[in-house]
Structures are given as C-alpha cells and as structure tokens.
Protein backbone atom coordinates (compact mmCIF):
# COMPACT_ATOMS: atom_id res chain seq x y z
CA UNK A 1 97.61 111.60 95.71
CA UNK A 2 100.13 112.76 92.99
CA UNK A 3 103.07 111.91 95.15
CA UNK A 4 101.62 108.01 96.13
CA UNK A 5 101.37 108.00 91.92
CA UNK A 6 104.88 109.36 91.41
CA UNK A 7 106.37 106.50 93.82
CA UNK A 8 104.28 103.60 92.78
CA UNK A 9 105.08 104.91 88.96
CA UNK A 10 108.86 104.62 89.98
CA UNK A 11 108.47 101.60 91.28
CA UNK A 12 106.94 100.03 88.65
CA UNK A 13 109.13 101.40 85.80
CA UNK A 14 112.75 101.96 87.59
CA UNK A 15 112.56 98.68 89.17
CA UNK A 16 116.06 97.69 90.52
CA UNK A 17 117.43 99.51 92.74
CA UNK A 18 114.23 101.22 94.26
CA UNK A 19 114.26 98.74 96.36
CA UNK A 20 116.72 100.51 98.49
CA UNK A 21 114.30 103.18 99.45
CA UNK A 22 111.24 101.50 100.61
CA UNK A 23 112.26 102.47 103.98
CA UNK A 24 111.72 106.19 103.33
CA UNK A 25 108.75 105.33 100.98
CA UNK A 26 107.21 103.44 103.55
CA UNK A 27 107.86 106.69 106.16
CA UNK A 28 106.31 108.70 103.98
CA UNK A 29 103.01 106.59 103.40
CA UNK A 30 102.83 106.19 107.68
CA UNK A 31 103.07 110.02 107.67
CA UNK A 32 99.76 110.50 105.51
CA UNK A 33 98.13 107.40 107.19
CA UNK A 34 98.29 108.88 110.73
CA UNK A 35 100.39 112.28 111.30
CA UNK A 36 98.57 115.32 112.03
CA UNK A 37 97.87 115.61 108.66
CA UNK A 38 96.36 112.29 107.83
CA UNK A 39 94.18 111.81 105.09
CA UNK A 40 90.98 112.21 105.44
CA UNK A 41 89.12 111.66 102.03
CA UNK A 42 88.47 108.02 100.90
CA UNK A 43 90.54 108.60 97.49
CA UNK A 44 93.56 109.54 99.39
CA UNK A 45 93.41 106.59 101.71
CA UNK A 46 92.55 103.84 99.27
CA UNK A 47 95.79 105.53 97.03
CA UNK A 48 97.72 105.32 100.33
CA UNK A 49 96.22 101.76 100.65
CA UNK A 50 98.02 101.00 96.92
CA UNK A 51 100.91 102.14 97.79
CA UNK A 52 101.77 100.01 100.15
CA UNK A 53 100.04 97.09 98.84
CA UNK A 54 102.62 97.62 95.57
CA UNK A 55 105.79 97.78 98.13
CA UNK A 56 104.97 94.44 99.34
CA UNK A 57 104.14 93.19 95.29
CA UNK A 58 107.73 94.75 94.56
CA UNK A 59 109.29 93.84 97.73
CA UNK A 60 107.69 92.06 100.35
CA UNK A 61 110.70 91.26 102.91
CA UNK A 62 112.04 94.63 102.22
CA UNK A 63 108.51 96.42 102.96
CA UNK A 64 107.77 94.02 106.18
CA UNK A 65 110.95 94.60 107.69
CA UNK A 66 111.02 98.06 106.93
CA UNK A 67 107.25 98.42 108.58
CA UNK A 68 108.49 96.35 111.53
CA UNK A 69 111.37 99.26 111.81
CA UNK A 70 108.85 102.14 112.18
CA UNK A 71 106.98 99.94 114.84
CA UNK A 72 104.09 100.06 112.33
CA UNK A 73 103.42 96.76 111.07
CA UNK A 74 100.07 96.05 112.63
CA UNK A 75 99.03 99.36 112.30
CA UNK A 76 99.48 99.40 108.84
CA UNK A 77 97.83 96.10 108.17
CA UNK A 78 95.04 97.23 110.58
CA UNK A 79 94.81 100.65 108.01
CA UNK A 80 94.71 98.51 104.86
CA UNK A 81 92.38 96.08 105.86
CA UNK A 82 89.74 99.20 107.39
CA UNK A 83 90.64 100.76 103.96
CA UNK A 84 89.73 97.93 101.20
C-alpha cells in the first residue's frame, strides 16, 4: 500500500512530466491486481482501485491507451468496478 501512496503522491505533486510513466505505473498496479502475488486484503485492493482511478483523473488518454497496451483494459475496469 505504501508504494500505490508513493505514486499517486507523485502524481499529484510532480505533475508534468509523470505523465510519461503511466505505462510502467499502470504495469505495476496490473501486477498487484492479478500476478501470483495479487492482493488479497480489501485495503490493498481498494488502494490499487485509487490508483488507477487517479491515472485516468491525471491522464485519461494516456492511462486508456496504456491499459489497452497491456491487453488489460476490461480487466481492469472489470477489477475496479468488483472493487468499489
């Protein structure tokens, strides 16, 4: 959970030019939704959950396209929407 703070902190404060890295944000947020270690406690996914909810509030076209390049979209929609 400290790490999902740490990015959505930098995203929030830093503001241009993190935009740039929402790819590799993104990766990391798919790897705790559903790699073999995916969360498992409620915190950890509704923090996940924020996370990518503030990518698309910082940068929408950049998050969607960067979700559609992981082949994750709908899955990730699909998580959010089991998650809130």
């Amino acid at each position: 959970m400290c790490g999902v703070s740490l990015i959505m902190a930098c995203l929030e404060h830093l503001g241009e030019g993190m935009g740039q890295i929402i790819h590799t944000i993104n990766g990391f947020y798919l790897q705790a939704m559903a790699g073999e270690n995916a969360a498992e406690s409620k915190e950890l996914k509704n923090m996940l959950v924020q996370g990518i909810m503030m990518n698309l509030w910082y940068e929408q076209s950049s998050t969607i396209d960067s979700l559609k390049q992981h082949g994750s979209l709908e899955q990730t929609l699909g998580y959010i929407f089991n998650n809130i």
